[in-house]
PDB file of N, CA and C in Angstrom:
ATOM      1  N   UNK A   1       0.843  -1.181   0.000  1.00  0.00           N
ATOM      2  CA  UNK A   1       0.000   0.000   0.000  1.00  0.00           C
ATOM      3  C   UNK A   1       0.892   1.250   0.000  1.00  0.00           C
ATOM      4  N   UNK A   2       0.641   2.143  -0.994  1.00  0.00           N
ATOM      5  CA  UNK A   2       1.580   3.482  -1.127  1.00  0.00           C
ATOM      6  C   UNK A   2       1.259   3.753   0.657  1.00  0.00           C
ATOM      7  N   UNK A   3       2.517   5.024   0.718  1.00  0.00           N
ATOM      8  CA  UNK A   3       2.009   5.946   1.882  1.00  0.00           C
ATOM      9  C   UNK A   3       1.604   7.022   1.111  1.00  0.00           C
ATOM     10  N   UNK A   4       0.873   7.735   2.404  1.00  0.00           N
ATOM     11  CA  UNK A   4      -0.239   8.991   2.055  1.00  0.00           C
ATOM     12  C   UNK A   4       1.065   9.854   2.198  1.00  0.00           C
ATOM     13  N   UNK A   5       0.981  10.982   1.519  1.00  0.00           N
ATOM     14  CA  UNK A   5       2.143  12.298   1.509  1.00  0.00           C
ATOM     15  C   UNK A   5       1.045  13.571   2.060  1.00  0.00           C
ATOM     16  N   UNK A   6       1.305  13.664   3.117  1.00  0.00           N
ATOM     17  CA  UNK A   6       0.650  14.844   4.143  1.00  0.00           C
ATOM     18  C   UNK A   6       0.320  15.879   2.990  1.00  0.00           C
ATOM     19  N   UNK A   7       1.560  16.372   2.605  1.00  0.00           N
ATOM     20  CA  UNK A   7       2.019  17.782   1.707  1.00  0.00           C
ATOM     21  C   UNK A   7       1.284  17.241   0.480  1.00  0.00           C
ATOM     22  N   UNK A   8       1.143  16.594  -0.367  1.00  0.00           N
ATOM     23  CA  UNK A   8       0.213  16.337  -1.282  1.00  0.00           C
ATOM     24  C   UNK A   8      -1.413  16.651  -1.445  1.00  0.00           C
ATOM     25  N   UNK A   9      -1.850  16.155   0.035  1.00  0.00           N
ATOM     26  CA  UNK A   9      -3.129  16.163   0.403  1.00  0.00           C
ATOM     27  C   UNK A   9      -3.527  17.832   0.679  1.00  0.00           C
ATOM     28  N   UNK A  10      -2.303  18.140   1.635  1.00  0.00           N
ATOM     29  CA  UNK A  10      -2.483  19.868   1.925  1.00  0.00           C
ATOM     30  C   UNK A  10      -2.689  20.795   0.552  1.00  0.00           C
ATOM     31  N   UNK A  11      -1.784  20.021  -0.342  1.00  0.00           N
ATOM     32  CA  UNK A  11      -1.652  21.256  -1.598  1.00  0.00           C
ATOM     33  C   UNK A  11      -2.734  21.259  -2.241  1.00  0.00           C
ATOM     34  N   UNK A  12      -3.853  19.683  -2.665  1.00  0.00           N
ATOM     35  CA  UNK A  12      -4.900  19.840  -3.380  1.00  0.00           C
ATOM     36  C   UNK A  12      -6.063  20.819  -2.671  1.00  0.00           C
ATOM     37  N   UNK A  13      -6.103  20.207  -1.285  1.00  0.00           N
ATOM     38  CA  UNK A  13      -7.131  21.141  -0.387  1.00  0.00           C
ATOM     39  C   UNK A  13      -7.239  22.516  -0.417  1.00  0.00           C
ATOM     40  N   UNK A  14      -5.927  22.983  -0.491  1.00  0.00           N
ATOM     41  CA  UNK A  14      -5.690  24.281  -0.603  1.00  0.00           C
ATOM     42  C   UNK A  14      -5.728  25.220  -2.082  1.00  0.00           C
ATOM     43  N   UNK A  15      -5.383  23.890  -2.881  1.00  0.00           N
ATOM     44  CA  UNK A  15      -5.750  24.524  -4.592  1.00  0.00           C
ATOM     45  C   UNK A  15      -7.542  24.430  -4.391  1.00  0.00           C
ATOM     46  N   UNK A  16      -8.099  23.061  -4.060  1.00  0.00           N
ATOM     47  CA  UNK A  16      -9.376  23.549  -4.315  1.00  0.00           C
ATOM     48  C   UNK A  16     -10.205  24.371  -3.628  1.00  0.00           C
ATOM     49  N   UNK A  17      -9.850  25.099  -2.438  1.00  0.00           N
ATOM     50  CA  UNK A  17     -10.227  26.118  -1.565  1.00  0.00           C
ATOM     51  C   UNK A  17     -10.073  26.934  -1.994  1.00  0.00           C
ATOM     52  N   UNK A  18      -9.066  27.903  -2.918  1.00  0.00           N
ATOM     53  CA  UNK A  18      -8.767  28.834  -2.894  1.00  0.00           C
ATOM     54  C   UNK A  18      -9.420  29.238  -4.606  1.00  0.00           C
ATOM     55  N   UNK A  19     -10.096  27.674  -5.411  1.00  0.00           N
ATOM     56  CA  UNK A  19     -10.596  28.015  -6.607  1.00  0.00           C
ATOM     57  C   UNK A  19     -12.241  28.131  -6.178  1.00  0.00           C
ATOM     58  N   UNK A  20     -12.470  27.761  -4.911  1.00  0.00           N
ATOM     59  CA  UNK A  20     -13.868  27.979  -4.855  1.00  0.00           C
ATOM     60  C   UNK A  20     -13.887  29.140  -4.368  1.00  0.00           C
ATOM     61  N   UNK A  21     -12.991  29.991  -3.148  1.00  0.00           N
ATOM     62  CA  UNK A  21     -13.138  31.467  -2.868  1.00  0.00           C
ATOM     63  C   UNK A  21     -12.771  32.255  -3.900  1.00  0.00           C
ATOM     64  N   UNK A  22     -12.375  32.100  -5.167  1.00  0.00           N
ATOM     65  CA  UNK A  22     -11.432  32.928  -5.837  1.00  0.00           C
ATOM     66  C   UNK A  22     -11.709  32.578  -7.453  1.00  0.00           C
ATOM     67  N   UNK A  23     -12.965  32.214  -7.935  1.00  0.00           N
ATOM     68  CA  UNK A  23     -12.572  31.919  -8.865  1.00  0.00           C
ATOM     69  C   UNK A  23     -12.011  32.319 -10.457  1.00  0.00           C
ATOM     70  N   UNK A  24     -11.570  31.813 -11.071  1.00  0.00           N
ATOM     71  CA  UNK A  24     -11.409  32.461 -12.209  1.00  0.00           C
ATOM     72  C   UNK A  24     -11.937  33.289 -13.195  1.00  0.00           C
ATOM     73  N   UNK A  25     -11.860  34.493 -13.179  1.00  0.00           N
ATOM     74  CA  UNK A  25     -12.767  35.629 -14.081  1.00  0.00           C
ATOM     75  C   UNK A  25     -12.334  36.433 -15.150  1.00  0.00           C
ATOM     76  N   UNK A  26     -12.489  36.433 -16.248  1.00  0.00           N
ATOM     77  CA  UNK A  26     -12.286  36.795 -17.782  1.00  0.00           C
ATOM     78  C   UNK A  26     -12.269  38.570 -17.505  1.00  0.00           C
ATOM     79  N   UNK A  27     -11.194  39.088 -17.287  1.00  0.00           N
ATOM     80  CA  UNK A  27     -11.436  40.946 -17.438  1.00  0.00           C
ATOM     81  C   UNK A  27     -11.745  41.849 -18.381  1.00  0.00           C
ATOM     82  N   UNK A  28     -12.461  40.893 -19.555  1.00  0.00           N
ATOM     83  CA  UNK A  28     -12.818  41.948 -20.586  1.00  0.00           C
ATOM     84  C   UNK A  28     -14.614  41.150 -20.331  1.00  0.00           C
ATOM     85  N   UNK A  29     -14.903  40.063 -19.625  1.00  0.00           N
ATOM     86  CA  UNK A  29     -16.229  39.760 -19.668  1.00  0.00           C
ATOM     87  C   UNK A  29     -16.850  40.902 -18.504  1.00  0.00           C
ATOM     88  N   UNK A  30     -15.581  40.931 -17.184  1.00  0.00           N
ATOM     89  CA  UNK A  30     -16.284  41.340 -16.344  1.00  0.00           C
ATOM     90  C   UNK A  30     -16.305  42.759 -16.387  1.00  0.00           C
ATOM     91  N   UNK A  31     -15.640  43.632 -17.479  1.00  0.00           N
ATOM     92  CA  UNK A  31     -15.704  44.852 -17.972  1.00  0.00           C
ATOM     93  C   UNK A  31     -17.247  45.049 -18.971  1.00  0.00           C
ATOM     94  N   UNK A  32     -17.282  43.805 -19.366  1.00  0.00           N
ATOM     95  CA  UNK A  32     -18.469  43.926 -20.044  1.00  0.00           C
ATOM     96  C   UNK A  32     -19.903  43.950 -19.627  1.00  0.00           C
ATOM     97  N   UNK A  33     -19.666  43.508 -18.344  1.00  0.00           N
ATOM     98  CA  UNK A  33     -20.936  42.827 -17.447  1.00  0.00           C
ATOM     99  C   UNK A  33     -20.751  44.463 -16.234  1.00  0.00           C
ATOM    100  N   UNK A  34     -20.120  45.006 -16.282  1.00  0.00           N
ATOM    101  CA  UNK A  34     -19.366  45.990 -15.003  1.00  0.00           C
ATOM    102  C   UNK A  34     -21.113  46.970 -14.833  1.00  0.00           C
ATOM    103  N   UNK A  35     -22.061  47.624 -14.976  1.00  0.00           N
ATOM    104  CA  UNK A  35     -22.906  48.248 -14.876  1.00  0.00           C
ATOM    105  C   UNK A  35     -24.288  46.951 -13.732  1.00  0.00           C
ATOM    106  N   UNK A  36     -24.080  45.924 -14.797  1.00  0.00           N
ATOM    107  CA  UNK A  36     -25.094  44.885 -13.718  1.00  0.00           C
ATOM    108  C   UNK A  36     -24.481  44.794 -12.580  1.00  0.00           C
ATOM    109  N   UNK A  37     -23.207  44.314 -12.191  1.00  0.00           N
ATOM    110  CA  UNK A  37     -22.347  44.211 -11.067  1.00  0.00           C
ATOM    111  C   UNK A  37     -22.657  44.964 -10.117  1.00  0.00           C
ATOM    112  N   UNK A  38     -22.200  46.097 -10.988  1.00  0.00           N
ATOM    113  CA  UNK A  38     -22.397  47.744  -9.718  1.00  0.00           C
ATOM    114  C   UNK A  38     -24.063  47.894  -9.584  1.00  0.00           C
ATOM    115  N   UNK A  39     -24.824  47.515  -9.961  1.00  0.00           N
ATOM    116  CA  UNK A  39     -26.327  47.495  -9.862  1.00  0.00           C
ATOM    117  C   UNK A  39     -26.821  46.714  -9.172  1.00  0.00           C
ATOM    118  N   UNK A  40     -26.202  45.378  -8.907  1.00  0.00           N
ATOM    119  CA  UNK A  40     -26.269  44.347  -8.032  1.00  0.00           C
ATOM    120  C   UNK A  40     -25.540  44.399  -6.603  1.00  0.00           C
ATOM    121  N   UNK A  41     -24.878  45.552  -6.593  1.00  0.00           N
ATOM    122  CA  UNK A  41     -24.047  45.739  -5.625  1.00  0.00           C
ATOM    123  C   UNK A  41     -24.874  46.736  -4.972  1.00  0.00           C
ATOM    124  N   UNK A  42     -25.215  47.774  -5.192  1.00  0.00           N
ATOM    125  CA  UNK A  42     -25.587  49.064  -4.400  1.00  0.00           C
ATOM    126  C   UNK A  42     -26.545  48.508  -3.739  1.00  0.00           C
ATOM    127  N   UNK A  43     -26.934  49.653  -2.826  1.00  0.00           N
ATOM    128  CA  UNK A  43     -27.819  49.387  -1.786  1.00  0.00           C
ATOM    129  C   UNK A  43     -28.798  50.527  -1.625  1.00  0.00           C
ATOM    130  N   UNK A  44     -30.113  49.696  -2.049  1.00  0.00           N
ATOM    131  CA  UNK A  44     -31.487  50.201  -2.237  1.00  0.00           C
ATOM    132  C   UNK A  44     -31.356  51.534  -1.766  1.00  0.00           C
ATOM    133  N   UNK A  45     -32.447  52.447  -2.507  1.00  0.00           N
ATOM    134  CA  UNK A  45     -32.934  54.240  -2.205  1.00  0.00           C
ATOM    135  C   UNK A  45     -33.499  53.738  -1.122  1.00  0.00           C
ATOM    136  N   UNK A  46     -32.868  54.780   0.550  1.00  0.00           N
ATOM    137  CA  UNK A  46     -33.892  54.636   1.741  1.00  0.00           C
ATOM    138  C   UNK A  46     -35.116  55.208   1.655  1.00  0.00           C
ATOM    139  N   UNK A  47     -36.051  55.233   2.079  1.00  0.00           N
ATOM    140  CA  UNK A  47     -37.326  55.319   2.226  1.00  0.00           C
ATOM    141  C   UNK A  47     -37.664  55.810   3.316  1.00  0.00           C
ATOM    142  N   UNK A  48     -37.423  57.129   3.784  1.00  0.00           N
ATOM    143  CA  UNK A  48     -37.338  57.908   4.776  1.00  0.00           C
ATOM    144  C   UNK A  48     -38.178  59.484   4.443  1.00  0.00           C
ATOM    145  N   UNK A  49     -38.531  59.806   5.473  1.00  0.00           N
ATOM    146  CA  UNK A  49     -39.265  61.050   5.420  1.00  0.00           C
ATOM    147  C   UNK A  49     -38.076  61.856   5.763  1.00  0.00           C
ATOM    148  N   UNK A  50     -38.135  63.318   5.112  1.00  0.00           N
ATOM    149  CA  UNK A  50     -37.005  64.459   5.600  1.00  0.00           C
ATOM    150  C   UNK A  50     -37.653  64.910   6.553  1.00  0.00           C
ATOM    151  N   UNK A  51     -36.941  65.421   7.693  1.00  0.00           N
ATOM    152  CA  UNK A  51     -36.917  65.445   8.971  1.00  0.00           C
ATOM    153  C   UNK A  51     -37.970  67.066   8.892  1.00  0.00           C
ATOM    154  N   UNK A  52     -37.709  67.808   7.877  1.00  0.00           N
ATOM    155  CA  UNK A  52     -38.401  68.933   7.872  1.00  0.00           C
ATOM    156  C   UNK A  52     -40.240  68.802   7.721  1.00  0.00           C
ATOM    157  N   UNK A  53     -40.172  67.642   7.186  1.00  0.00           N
ATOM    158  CA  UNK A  53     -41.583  66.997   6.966  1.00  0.00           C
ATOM    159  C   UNK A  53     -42.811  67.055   8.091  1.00  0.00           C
ATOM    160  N   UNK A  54     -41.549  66.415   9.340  1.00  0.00           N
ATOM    161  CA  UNK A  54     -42.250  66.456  10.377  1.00  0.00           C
ATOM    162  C   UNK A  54     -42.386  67.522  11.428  1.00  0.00           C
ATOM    163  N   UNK A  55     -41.704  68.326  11.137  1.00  0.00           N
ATOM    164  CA  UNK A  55     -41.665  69.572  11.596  1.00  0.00           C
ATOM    165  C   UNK A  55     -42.711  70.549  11.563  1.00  0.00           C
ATOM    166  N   UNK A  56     -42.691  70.458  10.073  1.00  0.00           N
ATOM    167  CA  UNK A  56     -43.996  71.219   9.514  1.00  0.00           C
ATOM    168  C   UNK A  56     -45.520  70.798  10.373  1.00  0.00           C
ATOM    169  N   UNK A  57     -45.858  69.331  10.624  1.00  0.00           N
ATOM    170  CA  UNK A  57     -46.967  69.152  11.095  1.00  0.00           C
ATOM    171  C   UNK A  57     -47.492  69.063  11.979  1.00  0.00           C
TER     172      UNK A  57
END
């Protein structure tokens, strides 16, 4: 029966960890896609009354 090589086992774990946090991305796709991104990113118009609103009433 082979032996197991510690450092073998570490290196795949760590290649496939670091392709699931990290994966590979095309910089002219994600230049192309760049407006949905940033649209998917921001964070919703608040929905708040201006403070003068309530003042008034």
């Amino acid at each position: 029966m082979p032996r197991r090589s510690r450092w073998r086992e570490y290196a795949l774990m760590r290649m496939l960890l670091s392709k699931a946090c990290n994966p590979p991305l095309s910089l002219s796709a994600s230049l192309k896609q760049w407006n949905g991104i940033a649209a998917n990113l921001r964070e919703p118009p608040r929905k708040r009354k201006y403070q003068s609103d309530f003042e008034s009433a």
